[in-house]
Protein backbone atom coordinates (compact mmCIF):
# COMPACT_ATOMS: atom_id res chain seq x y z
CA UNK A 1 3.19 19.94 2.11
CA UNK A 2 3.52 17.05 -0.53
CA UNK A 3 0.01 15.55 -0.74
CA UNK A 4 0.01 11.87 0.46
CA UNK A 5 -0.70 10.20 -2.54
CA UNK A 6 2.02 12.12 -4.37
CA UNK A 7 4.80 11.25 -1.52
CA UNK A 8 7.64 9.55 -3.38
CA UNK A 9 8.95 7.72 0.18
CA UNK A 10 5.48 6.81 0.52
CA UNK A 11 5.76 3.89 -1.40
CA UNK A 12 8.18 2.24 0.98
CA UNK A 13 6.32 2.72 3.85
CA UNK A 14 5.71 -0.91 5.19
CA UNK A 15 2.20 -2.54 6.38
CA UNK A 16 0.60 -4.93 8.45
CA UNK A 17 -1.66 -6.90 7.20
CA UNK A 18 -1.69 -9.41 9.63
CA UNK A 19 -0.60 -8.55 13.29
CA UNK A 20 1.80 -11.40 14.85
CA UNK A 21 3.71 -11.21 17.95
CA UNK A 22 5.38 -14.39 19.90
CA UNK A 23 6.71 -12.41 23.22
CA UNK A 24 8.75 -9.18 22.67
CA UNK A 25 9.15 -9.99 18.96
CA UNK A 26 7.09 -8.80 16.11
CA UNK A 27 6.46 -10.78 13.52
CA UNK A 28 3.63 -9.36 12.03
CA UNK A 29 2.52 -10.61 8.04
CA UNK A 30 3.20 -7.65 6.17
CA UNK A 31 2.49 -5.72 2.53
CA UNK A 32 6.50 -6.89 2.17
CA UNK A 33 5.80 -10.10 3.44
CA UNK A 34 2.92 -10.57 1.00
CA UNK A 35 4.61 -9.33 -1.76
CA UNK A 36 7.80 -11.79 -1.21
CA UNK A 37 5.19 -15.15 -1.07
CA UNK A 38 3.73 -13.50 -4.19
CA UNK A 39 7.49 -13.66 -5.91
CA UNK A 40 7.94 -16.74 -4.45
CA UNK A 41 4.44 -18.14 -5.96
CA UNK A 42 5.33 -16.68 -9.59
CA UNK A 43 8.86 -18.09 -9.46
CA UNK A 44 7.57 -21.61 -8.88
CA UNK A 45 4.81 -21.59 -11.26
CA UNK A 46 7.43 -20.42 -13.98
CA UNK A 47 9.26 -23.04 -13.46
CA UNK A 48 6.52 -25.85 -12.97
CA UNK A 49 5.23 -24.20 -16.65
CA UNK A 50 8.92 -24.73 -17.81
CA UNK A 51 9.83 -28.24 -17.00
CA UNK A 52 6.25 -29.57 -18.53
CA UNK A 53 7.61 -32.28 -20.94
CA UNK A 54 6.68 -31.28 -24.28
CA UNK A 55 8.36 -31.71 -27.66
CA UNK A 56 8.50 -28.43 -29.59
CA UNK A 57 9.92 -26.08 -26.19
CA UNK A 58 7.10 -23.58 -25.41
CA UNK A 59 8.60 -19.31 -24.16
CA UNK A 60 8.23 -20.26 -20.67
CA UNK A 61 10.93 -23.44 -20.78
CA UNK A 62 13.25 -21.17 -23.47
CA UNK A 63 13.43 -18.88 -21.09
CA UNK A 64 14.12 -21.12 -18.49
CA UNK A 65 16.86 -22.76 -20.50
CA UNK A 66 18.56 -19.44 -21.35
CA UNK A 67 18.33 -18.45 -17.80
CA UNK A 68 20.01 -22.09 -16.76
CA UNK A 69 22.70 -21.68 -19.20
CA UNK A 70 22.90 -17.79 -18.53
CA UNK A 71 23.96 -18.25 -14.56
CA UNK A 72 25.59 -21.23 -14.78
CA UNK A 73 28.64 -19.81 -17.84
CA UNK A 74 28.78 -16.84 -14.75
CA UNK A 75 29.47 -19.31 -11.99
CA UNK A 76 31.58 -21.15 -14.04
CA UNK A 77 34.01 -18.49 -15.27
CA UNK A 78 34.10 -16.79 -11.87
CA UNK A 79 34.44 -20.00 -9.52
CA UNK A 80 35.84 -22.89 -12.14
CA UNK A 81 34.27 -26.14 -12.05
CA UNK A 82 33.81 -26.10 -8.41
CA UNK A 83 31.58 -23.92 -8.64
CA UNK A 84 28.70 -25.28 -9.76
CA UNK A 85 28.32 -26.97 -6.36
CA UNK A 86 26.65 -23.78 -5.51
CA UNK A 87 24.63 -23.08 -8.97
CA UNK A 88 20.95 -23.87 -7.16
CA UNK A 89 22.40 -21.35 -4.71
CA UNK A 90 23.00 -18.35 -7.08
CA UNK A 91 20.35 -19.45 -9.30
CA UNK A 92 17.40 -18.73 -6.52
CA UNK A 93 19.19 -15.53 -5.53
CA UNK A 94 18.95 -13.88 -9.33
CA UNK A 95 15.62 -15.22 -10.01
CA UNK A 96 14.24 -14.30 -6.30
CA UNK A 97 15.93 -10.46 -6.83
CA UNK A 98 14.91 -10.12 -9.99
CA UNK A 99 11.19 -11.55 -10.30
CA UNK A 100 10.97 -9.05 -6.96
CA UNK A 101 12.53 -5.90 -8.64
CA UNK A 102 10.52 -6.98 -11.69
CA UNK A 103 7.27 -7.12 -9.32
CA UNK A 104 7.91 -4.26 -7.86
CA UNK A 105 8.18 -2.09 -11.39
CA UNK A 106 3.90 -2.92 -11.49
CA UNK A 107 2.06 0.42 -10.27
CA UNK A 108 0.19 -0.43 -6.41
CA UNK A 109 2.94 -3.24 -6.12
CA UNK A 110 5.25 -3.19 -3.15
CA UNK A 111 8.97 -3.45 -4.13
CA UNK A 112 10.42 -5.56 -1.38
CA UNK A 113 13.98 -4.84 -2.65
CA UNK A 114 13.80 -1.52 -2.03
CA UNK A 115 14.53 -2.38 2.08
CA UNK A 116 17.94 -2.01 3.22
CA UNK A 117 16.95 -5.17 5.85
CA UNK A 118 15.91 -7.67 2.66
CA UNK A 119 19.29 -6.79 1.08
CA UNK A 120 21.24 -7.23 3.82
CA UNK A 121 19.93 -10.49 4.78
CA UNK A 122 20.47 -11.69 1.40
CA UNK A 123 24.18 -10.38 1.44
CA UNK A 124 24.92 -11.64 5.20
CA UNK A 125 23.57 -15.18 3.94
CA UNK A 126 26.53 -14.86 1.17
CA UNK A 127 28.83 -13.61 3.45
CA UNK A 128 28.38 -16.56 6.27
CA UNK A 129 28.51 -19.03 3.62
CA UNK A 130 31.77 -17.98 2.10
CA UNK A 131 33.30 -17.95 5.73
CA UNK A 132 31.87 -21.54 6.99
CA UNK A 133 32.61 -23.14 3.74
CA UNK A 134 36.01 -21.63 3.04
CA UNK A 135 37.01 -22.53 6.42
CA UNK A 136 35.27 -26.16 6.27
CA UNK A 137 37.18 -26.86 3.07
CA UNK A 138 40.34 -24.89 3.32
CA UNK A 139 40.69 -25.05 7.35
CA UNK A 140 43.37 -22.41 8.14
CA UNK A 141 44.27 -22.26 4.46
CA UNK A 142 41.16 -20.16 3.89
CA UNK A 143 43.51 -17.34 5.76
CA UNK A 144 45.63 -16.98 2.38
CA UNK A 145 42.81 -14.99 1.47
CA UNK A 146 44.12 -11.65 3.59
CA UNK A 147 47.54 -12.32 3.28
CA UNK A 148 48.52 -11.96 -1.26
CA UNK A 149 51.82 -14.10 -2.16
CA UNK A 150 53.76 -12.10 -4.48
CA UNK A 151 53.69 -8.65 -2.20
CA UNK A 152 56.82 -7.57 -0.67
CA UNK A 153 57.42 -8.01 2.70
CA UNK A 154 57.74 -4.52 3.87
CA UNK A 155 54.31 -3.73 3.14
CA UNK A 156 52.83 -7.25 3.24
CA UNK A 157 51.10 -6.87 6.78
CA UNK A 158 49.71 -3.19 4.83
CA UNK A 159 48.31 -5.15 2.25
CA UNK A 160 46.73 -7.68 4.87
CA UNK A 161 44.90 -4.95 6.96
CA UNK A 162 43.31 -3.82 3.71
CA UNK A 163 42.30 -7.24 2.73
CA UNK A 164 40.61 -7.73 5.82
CA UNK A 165 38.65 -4.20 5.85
CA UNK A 166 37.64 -5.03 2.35
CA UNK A 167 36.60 -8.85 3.08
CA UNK A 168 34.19 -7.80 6.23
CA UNK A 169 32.95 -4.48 4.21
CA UNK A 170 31.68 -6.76 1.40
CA UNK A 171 27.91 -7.32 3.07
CA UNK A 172 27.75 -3.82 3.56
CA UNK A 173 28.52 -2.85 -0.41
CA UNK A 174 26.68 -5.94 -1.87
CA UNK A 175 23.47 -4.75 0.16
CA UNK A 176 23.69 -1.45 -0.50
CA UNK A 177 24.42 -1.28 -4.03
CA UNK A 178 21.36 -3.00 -4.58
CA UNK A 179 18.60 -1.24 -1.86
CA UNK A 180 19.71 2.08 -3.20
CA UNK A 181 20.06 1.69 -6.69
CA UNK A 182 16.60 0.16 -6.41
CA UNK A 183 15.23 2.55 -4.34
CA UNK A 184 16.59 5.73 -6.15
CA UNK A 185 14.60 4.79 -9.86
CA UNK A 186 11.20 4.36 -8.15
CA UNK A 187 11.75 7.55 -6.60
CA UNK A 188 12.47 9.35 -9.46
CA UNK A 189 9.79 7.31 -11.40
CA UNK A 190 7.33 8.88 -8.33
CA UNK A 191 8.51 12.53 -8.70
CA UNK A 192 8.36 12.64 -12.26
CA UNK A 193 4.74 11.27 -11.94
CA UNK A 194 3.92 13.39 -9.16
CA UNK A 195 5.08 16.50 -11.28
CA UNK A 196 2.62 15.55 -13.91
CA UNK A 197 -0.53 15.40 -11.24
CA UNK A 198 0.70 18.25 -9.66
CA UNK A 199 0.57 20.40 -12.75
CA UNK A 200 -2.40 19.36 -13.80
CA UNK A 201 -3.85 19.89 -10.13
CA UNK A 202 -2.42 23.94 -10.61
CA UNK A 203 -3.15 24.92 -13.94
CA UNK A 204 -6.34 23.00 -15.02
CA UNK A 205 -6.63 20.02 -17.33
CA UNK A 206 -5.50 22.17 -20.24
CA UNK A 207 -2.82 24.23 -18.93
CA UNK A 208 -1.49 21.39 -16.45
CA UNK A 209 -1.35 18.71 -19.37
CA UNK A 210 0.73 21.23 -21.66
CA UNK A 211 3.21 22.44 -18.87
CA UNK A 212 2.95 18.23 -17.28
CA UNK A 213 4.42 16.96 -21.00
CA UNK A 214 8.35 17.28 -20.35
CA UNK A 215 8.01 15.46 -16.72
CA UNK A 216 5.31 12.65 -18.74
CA UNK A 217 8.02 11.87 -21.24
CA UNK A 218 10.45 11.94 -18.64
CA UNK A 219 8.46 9.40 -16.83
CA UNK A 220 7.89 7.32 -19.80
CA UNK A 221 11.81 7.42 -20.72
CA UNK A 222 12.30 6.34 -17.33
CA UNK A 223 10.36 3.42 -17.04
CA UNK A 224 12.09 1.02 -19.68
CA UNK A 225 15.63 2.48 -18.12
CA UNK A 226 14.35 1.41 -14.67
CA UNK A 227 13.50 -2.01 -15.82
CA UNK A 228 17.19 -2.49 -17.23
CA UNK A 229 18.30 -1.52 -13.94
CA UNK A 230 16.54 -4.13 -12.40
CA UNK A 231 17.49 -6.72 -14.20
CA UNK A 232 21.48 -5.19 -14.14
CA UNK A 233 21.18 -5.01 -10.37
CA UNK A 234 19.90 -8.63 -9.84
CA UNK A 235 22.86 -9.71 -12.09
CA UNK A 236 25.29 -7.65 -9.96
CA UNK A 237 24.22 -9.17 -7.15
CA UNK A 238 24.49 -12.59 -8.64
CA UNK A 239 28.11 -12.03 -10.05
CA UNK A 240 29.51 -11.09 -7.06
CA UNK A 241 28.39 -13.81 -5.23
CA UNK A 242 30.43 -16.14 -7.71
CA UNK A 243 33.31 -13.82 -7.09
CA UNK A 244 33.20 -14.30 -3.36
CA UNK A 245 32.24 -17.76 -3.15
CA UNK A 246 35.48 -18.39 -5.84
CA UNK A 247 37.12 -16.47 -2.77
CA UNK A 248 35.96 -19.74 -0.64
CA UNK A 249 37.19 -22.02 -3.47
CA UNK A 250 40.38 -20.97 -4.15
CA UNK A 251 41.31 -18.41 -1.14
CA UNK A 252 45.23 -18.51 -2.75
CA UNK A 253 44.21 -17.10 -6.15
């Protein structure tokens, strides 16, 4: 029996803070919920801190400027030109993901990306805006998309099938890429941990801190790796939106 405390899919567990219902539908204010407005809160007083008009730039505009520059050479050499007509769009998606898997890496903190429903709302939001802009600028042209020029005819219609498996499989890949690689590090953040409490818990404060030291380290190796992953997964997430919205752009390419 793993001890509650020491649970590492306890941390997921989602709370109400604030119970909410209009009819059959819940909509209750929860430790997610909270933790989301909190993102949103730190993301707009960033940037309030980084557009202050000031002559010698202070961290918090740098920082701003690199991330500016940062997302919009990735829009630009996945989408073109074109492109950039959705910049505010992939800008608020990596900064929302990653201020919330950053967040989330602070002990008591609630990781809100580590919910397959907050990923996949994200993704489906990509994936309906590819379809209703490729089709509003493209018409039927946005069709070229499942059918490649260049691929013999004989297996053309082959081709086509797979394009079209692979086009409505991409919210289901872009969510999940990011939920469980998310999910997985604070896991194995919590079991290391839990190890070292455990230990200490069975052998005394002596014995328990001498046999805890491998899963410590371990834990304290982990922790700068999981914050890389963090930031890797939010740009991830953020690239292959460019890809698919270039997909809406230039469905022929």
């Amino acid at each position: 029996m793993i001890a509650a405390g020491l649970d590492p899919i306890g941390q997921f567990e989602i709370k109400k803070l604030a119970e909410l219902k209009i009819g059959n539908f819940d909509i209750s204010f929860t430790n997610s919920s909270l933790m989301m407005v909190i993102c949103v809160a730190a993301i707009s007083l960033w940037l309030l801190l980084s557009t202050k008009k000031s002559l010698i730039p202070g961290r918090a505009q740098s920082i701003a400027e690199i991330s500016y520059e940062f997302i919009a050479d990735m829009l630009r050499s996945s989408a073109g030109k074109d492109g950039m007509k959705f910049f505010p769009f992939v800008f608020a998606l990596f900064i929302f993901i990653l201020f919330a898997n950053m967040l989330g890496m602070i002990p008591f903190f609630f990781t809100t990306t580590s919910h397959i429903v907050v990923t996949a709302v994200l993704a489906l939001l990509v994936f309906f805006i590819v379809i209703i802009y490729g089709i509003w600028k493209n018409g039927l042209g946005f069709l070229k998309l499942f059918w490649p020029s260049g691929v013999p005819v004989y297996i053309v219609w082959f081709v086509s099938i797979l394009e079209v498996i692979s086009f409505f499989s991409r919210p289901i890949s872009h969510s999940i890429r990011l939920w469980a690689n998310v999910m997985a590090g604070h896991i194995m953040l919590k079991v290391f941990a839990g190890f070292c409490i455990m230990l200490v818990g069975a052998f005394g404060v002596v014995g328990g801190s001498l046999a805890g030291m491998l899963p410590f380290l371990m834990t304290f190796a982990l922790t700068p790796l999981e914050f890389l992953v963090s930031f890797v997964q939010a740009y991830v997430f953020a690239l292959l939106t460019c890809i698919y919205l270039s997909d809406a752009l230039h469905p022929g390419h």
